[in-house]
C-alpha atoms as a PDB file:
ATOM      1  CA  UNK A   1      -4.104   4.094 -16.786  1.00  0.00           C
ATOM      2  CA  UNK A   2      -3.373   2.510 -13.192  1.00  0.00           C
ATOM      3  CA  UNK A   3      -2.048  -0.746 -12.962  1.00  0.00           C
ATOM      4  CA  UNK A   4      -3.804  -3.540 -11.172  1.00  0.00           C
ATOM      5  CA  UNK A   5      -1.279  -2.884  -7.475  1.00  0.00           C
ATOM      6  CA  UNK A   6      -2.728   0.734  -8.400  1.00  0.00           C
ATOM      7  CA  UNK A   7      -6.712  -0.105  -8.752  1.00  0.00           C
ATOM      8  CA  UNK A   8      -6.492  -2.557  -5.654  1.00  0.00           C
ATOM      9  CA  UNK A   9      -4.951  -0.498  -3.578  1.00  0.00           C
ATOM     10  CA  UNK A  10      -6.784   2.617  -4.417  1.00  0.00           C
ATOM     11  CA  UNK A  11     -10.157   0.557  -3.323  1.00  0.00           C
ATOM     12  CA  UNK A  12      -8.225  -0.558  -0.390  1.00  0.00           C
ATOM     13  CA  UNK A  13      -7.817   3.232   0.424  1.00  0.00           C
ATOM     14  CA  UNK A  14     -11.649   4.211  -0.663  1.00  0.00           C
ATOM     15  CA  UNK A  15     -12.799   1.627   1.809  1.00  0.00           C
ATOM     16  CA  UNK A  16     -11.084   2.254   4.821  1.00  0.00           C
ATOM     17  CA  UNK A  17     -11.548   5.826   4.420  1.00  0.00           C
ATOM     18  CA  UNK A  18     -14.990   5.987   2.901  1.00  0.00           C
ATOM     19  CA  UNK A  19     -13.835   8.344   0.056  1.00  0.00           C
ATOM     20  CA  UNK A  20     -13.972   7.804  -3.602  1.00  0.00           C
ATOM     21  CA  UNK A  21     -12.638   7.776  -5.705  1.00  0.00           C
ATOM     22  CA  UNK A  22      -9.306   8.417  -4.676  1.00  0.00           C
ATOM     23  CA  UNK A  23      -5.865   9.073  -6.944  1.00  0.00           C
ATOM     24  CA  UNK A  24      -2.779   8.253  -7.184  1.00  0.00           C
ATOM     25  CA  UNK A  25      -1.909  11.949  -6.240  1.00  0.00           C
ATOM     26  CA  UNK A  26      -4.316  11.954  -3.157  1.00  0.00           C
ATOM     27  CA  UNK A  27      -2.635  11.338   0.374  1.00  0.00           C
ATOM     28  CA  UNK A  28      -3.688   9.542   3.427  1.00  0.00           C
ATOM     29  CA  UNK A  29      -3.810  12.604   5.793  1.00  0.00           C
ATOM     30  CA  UNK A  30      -5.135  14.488   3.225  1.00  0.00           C
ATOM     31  CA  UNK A  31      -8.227  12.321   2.696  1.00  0.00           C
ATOM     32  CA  UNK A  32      -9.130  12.319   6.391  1.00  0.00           C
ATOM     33  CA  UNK A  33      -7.040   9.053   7.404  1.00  0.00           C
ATOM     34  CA  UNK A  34      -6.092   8.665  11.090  1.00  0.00           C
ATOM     35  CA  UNK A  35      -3.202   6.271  12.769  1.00  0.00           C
ATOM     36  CA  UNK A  36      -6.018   3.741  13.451  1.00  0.00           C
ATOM     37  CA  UNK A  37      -7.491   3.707   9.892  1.00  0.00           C
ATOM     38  CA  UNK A  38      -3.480   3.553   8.322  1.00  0.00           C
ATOM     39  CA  UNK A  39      -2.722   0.474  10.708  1.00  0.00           C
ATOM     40  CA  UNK A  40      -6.022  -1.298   9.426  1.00  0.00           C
ATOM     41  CA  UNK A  41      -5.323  -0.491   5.773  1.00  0.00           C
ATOM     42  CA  UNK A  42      -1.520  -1.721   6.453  1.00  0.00           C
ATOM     43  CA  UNK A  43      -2.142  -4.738   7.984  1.00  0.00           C
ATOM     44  CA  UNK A  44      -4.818  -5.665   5.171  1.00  0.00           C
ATOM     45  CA  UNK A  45      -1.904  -4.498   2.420  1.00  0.00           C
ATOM     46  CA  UNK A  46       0.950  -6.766   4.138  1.00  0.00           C
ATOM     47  CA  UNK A  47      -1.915  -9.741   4.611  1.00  0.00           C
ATOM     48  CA  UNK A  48      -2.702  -9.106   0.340  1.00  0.00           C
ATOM     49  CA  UNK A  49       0.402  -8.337  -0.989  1.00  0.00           C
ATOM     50  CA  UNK A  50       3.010  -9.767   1.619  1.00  0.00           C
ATOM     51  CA  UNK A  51       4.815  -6.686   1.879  1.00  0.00           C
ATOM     52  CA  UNK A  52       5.222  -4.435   5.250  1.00  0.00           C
ATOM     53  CA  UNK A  53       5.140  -1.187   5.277  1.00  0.00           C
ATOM     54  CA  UNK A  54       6.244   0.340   8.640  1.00  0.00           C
ATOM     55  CA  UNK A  55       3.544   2.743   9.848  1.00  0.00           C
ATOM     56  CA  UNK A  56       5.241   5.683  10.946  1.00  0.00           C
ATOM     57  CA  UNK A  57       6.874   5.708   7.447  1.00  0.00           C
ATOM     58  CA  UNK A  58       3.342   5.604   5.724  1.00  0.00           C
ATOM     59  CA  UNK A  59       2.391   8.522   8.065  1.00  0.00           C
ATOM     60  CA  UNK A  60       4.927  10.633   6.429  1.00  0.00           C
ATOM     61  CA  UNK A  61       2.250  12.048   3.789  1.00  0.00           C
ATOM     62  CA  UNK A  62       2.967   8.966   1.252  1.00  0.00           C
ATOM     63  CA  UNK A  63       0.800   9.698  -2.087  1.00  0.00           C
ATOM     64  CA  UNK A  64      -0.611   6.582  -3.102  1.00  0.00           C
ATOM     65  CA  UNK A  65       0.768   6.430  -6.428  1.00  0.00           C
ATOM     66  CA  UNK A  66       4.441   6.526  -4.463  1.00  0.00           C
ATOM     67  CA  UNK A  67       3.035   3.598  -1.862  1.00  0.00           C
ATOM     68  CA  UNK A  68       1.671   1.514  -4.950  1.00  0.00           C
ATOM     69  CA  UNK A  69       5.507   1.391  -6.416  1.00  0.00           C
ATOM     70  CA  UNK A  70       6.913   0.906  -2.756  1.00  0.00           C
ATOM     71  CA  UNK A  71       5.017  -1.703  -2.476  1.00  0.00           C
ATOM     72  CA  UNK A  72       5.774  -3.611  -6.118  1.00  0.00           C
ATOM     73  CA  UNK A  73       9.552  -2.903  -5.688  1.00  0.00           C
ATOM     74  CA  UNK A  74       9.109  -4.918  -1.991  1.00  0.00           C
ATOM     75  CA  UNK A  75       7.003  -7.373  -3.564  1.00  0.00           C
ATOM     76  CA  UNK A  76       9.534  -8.352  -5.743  1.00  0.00           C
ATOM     77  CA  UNK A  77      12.482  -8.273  -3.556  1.00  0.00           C
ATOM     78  CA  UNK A  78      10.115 -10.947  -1.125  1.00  0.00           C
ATOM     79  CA  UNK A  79       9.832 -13.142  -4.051  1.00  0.00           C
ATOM     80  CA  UNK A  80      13.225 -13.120  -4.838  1.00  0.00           C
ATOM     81  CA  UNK A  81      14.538 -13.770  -1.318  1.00  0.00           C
ATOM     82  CA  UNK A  82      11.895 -16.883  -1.635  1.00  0.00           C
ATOM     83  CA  UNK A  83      12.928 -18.189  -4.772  1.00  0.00           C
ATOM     84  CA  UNK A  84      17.069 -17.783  -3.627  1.00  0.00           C
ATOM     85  CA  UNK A  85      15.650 -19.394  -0.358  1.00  0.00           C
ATOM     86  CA  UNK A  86      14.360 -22.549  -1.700  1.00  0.00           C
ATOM     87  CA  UNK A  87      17.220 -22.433  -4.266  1.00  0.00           C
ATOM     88  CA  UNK A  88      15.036 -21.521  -8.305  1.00  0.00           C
END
């Protein structure tokens, strides 16, 4: 069962690309993604979830199962820098 950083993103990925439906075992390249398509999809990830991904790492034949837990560990650490930041 996918998680809801899982389902969202996978959509993200089915849009951009115009695949579906598309696993958490299914890679960017694989799919038929290109540089342009990845820095679309990362900029929309970073503007939804606040957390930034640096393209040429995302190139590197991330599965999207392994970007959706990137991206919850990162999500967390921005929320905790926040909360130490304004002092929770």
């Amino acid at each position: 069962m996918a998680t809801e950083v899982e389902s969202a993103v996978a959509a993200m990925w089915e849009e951009t690309l115009g695949v579906a439906p598309v696993g958490l075992e299914d890679g960017f390249l694989e799919l038929g993604g290109q540089s342009i398509q990845a820095a679309q999809l990362l900029a929309r990830v970073r503007s939804e979830f606040g957390v930034r991904i640096p393209l040429a790492e995302f190139m590197g034949g991330q599965r999207l199962g392994r970007q959706c837990k990137d991206q919850t560990k990162a999500r967390a650490q921005v929320v905790r820098q926040r909360l130490l930041h304004h002092g929770v």
